[in-house]
PDB file of N, CA and C in Angstrom:
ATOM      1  N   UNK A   1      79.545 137.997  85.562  1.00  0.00           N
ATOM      2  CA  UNK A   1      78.826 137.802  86.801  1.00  0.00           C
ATOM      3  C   UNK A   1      79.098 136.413  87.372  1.00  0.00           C
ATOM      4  N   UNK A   2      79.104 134.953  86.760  1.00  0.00           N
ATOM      5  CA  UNK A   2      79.166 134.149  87.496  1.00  0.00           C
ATOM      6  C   UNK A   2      80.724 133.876  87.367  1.00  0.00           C
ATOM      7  N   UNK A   3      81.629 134.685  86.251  1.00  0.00           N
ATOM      8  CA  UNK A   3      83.267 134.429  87.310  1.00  0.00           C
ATOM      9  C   UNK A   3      83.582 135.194  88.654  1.00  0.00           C
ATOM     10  N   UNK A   4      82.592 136.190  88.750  1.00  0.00           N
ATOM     11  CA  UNK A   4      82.792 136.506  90.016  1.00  0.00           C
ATOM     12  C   UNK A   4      82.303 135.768  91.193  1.00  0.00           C
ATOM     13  N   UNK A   5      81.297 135.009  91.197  1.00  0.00           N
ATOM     14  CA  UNK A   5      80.478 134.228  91.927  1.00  0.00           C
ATOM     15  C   UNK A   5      81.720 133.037  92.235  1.00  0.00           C
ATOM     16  N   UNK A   6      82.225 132.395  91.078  1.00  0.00           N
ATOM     17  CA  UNK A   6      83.542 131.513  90.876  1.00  0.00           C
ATOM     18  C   UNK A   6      84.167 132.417  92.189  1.00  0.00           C
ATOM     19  N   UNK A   7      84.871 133.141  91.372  1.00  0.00           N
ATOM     20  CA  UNK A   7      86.144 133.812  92.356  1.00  0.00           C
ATOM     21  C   UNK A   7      85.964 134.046  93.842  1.00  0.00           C
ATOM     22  N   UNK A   8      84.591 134.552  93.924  1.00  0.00           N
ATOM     23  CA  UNK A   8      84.373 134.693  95.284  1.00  0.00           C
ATOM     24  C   UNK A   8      84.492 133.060  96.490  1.00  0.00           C
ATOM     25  N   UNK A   9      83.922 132.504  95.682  1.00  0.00           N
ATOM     26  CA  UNK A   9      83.847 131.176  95.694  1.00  0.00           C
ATOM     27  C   UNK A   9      84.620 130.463  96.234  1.00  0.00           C
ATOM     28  N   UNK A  10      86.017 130.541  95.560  1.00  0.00           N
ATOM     29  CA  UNK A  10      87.058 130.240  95.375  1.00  0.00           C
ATOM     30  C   UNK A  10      87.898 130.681  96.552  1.00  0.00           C
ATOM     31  N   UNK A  11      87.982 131.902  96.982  1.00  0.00           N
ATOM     32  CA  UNK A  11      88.170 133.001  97.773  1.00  0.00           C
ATOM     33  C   UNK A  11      87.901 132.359  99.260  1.00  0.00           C
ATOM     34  N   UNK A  12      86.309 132.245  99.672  1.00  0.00           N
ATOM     35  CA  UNK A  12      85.600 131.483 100.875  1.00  0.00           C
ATOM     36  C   UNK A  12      86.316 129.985 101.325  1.00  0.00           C
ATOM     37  N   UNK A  13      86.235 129.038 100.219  1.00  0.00           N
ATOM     38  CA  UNK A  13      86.931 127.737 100.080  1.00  0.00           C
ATOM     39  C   UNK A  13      88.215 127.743 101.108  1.00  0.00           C
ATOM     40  N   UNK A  14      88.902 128.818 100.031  1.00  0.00           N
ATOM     41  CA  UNK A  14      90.547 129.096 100.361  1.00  0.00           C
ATOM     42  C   UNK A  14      90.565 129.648 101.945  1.00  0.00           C
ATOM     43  N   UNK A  15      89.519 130.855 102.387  1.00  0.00           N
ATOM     44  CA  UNK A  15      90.055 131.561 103.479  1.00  0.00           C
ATOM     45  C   UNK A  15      89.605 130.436 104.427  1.00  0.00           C
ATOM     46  N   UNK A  16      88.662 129.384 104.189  1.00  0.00           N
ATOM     47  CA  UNK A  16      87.981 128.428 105.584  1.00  0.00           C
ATOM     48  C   UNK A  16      89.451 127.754 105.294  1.00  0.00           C
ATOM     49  N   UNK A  17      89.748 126.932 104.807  1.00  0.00           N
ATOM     50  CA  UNK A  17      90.864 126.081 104.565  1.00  0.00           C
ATOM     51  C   UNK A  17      92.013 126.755 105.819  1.00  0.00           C
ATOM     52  N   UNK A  18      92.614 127.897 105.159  1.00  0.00           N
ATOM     53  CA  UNK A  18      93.378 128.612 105.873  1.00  0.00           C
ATOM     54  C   UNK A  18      93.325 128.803 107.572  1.00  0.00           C
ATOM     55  N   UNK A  19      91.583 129.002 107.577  1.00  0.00           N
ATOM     56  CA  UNK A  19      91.498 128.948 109.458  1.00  0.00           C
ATOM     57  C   UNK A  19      91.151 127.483 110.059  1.00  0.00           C
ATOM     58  N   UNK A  20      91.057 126.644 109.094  1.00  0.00           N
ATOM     59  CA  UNK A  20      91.119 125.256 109.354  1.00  0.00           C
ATOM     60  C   UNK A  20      92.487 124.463 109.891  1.00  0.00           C
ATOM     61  N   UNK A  21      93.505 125.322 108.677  1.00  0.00           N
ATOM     62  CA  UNK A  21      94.430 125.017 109.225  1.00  0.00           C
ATOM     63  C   UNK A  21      95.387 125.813 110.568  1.00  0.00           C
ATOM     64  N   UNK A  22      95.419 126.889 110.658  1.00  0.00           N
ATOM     65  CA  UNK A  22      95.568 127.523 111.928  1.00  0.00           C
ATOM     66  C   UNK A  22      94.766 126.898 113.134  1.00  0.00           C
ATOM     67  N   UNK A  23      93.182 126.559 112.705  1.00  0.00           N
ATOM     68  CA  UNK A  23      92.703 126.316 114.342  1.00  0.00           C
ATOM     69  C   UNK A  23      93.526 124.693 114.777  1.00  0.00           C
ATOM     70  N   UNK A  24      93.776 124.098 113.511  1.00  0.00           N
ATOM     71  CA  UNK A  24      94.208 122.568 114.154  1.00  0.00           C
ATOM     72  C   UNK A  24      95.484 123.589 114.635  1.00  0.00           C
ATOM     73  N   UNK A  25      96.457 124.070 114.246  1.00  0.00           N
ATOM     74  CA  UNK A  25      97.652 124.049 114.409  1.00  0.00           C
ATOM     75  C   UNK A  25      97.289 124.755 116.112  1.00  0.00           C
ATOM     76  N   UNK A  26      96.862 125.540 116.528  1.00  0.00           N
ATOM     77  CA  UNK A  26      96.294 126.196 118.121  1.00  0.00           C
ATOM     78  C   UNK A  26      95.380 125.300 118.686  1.00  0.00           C
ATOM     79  N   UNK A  27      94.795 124.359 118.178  1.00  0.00           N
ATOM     80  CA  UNK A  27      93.940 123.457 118.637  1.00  0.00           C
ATOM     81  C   UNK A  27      95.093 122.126 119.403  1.00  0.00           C
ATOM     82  N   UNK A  28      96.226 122.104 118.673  1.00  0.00           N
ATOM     83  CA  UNK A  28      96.837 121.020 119.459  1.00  0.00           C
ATOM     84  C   UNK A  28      98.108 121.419 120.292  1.00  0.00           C
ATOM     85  N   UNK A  29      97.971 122.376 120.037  1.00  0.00           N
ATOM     86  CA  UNK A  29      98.314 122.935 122.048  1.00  0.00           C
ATOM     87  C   UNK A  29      97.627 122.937 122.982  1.00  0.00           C
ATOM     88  N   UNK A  30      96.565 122.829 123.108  1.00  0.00           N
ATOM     89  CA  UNK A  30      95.385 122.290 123.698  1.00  0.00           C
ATOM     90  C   UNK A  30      95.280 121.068 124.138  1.00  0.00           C
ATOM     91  N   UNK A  31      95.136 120.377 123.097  1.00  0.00           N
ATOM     92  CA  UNK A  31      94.460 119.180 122.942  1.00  0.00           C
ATOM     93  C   UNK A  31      95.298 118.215 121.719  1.00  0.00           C
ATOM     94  N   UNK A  32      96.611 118.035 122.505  1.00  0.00           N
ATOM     95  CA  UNK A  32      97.382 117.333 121.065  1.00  0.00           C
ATOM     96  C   UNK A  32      97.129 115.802 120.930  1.00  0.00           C
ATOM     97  N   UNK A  33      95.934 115.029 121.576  1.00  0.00           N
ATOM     98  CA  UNK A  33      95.553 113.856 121.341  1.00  0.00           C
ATOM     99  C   UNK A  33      94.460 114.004 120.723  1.00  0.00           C
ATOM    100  N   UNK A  34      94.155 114.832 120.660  1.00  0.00           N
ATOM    101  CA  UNK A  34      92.894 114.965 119.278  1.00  0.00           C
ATOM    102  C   UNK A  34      91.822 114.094 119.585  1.00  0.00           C
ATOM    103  N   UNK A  35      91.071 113.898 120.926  1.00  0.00           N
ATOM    104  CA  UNK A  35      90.068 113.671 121.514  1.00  0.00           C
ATOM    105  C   UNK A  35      88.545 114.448 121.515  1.00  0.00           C
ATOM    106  N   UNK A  36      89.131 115.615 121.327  1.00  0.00           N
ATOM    107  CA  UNK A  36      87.758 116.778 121.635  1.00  0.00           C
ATOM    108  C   UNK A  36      87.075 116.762 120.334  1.00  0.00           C
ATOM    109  N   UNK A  37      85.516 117.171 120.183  1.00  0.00           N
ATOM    110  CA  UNK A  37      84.930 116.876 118.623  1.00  0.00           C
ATOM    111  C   UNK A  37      85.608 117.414 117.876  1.00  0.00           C
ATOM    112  N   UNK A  38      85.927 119.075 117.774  1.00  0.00           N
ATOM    113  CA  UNK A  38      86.369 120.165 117.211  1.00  0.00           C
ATOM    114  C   UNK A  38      87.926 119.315 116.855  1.00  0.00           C
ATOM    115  N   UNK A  39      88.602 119.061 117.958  1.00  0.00           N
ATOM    116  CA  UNK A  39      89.554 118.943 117.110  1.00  0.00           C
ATOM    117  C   UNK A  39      89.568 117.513 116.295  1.00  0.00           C
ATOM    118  N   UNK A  40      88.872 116.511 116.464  1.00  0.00           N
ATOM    119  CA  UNK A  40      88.541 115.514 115.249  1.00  0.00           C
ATOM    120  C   UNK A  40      88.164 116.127 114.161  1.00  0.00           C
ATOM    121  N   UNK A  41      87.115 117.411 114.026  1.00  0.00           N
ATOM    122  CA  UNK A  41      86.742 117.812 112.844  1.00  0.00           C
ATOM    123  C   UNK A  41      87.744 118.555 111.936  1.00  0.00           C
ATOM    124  N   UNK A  42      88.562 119.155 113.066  1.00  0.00           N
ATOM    125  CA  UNK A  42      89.375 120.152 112.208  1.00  0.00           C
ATOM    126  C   UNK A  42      90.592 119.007 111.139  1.00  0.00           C
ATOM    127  N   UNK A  43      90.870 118.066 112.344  1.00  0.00           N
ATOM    128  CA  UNK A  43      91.670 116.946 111.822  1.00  0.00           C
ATOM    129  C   UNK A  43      91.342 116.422 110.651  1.00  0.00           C
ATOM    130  N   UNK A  44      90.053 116.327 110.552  1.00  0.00           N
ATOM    131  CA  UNK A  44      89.704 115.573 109.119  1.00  0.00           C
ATOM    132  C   UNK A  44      89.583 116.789 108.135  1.00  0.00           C
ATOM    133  N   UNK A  45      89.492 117.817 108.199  1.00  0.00           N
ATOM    134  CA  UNK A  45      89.498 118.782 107.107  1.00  0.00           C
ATOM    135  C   UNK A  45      90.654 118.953 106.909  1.00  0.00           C
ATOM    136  N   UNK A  46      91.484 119.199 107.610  1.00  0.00           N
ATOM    137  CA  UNK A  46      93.248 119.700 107.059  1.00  0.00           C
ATOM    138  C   UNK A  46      93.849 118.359 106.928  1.00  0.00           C
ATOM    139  N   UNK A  47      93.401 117.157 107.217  1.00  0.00           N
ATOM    140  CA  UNK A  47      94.610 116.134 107.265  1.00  0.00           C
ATOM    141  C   UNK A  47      94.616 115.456 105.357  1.00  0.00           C
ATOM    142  N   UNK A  48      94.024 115.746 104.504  1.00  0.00           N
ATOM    143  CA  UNK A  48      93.831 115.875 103.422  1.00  0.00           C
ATOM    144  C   UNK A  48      94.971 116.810 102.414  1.00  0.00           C
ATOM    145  N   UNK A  49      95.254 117.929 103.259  1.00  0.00           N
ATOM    146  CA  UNK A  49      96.409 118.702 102.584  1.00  0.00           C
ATOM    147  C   UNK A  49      97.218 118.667 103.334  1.00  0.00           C
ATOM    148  N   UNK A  50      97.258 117.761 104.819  1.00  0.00           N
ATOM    149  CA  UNK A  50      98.551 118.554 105.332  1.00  0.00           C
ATOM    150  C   UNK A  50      99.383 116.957 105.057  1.00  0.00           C
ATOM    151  N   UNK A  51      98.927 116.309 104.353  1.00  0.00           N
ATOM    152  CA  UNK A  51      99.711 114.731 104.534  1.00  0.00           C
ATOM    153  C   UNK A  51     100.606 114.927 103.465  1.00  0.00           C
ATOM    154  N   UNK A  52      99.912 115.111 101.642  1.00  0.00           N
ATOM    155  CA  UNK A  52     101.168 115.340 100.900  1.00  0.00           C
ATOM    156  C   UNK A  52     102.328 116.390 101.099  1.00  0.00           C
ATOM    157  N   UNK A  53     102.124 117.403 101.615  1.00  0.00           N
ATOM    158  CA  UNK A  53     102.958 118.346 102.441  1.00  0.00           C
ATOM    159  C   UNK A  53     103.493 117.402 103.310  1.00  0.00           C
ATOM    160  N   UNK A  54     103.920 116.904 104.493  1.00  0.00           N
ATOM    161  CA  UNK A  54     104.366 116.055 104.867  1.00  0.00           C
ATOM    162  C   UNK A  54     105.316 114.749 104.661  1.00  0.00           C
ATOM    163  N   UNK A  55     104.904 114.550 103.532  1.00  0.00           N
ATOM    164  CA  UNK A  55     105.176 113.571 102.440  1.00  0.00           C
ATOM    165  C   UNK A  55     106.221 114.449 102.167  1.00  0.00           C
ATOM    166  N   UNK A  56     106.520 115.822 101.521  1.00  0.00           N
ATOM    167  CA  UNK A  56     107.306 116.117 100.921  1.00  0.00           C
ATOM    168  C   UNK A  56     108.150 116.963 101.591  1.00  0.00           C
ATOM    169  N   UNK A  57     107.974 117.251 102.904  1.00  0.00           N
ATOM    170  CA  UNK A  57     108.748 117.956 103.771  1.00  0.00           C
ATOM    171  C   UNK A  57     109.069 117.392 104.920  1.00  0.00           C
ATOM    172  N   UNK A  58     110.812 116.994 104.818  1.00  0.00           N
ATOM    173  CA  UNK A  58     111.187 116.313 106.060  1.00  0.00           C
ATOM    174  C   UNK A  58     110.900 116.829 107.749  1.00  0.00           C
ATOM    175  N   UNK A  59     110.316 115.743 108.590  1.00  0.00           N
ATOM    176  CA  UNK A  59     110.337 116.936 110.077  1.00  0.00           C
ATOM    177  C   UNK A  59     111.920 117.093 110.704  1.00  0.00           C
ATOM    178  N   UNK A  60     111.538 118.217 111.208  1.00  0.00           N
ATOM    179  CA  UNK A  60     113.108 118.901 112.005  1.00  0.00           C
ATOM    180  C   UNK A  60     112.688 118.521 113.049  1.00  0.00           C
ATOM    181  N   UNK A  61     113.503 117.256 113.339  1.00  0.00           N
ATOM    182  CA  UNK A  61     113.460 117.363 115.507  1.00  0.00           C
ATOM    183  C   UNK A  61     111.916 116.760 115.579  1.00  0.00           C
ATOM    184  N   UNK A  62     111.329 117.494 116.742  1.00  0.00           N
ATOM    185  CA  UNK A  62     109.996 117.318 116.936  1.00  0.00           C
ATOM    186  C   UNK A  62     109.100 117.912 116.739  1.00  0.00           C
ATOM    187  N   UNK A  63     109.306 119.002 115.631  1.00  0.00           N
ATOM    188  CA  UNK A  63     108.692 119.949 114.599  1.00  0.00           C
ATOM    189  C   UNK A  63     108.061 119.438 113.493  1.00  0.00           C
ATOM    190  N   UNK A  64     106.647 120.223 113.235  1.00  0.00           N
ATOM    191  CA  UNK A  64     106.188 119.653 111.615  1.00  0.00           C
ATOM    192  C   UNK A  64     106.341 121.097 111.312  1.00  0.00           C
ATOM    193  N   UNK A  65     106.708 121.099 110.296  1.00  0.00           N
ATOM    194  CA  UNK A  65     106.723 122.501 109.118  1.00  0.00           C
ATOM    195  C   UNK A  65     105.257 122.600 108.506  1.00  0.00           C
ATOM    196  N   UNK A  66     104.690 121.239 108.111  1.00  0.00           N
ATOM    197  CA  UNK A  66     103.743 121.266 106.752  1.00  0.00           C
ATOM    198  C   UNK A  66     102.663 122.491 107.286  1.00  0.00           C
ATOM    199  N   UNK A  67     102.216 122.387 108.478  1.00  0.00           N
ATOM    200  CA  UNK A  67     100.960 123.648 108.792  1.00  0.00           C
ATOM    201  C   UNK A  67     101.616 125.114 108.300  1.00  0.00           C
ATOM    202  N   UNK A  68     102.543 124.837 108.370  1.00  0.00           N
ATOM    203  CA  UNK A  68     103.269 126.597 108.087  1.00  0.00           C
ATOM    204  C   UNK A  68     103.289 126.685 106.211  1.00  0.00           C
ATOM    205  N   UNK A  69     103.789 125.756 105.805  1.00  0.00           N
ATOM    206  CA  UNK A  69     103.704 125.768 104.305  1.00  0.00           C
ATOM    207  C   UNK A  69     102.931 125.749 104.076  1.00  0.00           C
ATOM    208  N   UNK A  70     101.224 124.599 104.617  1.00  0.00           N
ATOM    209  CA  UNK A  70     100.252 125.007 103.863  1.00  0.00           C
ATOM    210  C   UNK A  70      99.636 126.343 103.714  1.00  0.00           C
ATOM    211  N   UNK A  71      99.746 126.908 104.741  1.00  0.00           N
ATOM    212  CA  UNK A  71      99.418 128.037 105.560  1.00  0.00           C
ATOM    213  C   UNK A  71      99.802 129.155 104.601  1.00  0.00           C
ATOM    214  N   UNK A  72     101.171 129.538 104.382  1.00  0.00           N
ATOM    215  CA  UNK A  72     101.777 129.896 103.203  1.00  0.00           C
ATOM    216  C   UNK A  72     101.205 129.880 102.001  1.00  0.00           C
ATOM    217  N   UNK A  73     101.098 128.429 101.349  1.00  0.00           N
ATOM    218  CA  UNK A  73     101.012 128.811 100.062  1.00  0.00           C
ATOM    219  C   UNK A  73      99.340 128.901 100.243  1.00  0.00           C
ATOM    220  N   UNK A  74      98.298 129.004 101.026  1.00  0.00           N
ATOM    221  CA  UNK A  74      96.910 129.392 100.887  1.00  0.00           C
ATOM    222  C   UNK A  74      96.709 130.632 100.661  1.00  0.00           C
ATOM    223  N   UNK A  75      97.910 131.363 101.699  1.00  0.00           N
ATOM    224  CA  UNK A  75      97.816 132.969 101.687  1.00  0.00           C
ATOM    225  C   UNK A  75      98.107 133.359 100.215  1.00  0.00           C
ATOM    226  N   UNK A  76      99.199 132.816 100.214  1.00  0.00           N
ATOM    227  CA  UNK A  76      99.632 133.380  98.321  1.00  0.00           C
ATOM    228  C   UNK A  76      98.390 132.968  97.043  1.00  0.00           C
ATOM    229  N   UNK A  77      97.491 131.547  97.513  1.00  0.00           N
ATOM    230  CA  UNK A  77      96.567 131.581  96.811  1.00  0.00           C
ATOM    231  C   UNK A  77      95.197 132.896  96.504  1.00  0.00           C
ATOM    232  N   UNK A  78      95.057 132.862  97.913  1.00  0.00           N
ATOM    233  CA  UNK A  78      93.761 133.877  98.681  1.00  0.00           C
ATOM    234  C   UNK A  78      94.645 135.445  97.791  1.00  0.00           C
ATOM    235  N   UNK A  79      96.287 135.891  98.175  1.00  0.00           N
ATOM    236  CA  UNK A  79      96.144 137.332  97.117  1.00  0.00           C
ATOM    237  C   UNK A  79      96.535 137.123  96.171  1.00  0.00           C
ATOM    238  N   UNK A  80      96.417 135.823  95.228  1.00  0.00           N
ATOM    239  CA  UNK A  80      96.655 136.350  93.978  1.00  0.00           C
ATOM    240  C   UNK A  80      95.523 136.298  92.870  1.00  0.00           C
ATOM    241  N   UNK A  81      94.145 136.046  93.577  1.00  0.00           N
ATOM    242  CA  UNK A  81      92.547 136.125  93.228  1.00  0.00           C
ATOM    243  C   UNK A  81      92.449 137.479  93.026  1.00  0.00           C
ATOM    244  N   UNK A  82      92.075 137.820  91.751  1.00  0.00           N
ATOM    245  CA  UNK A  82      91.657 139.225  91.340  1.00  0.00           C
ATOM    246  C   UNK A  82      90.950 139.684  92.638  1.00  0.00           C
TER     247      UNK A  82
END
């Protein structure tokens, strides 16, 4: 009972993360000076994972990759939870 509570847990964490990082990534087509509250907030929740990603993935041009990788490996986190 409470590894399921865990897992579920775990599960919620992972799927907010995931639309955290999508809304910044649609949020700064919008608003790519990151002025508006929402997108300060979203900024400070994803800018935590999206920096070592960054760190380790060169940008192409005037492209960041890291939202797509994190994005990636959350999904692969989120199905491989019983």
């Amino acid at each position: 009972m409470f590894v399921d509570f865990l897992v579920n847990f775990a599960r919620f964490v992972l799927l907010g993360l995931w639309l955290a990082t999508l809304g910044r990534v649609l949020i700064s087509w919008v608003d790519p000076t990151g002025r508006n509250s929402l997108s300060v907030l979203l900024i400070q929740l994803t800018e935590p994972i999206l920096s070592p990603v960054r760190r380790l993935v060169p940008r192409a041009g005037m492209f960041d990759f890291s939202p797509l990788i994190v994005i990636l490996i959350l999904g692969v986190l989120l199905r491989s939870l019983p």
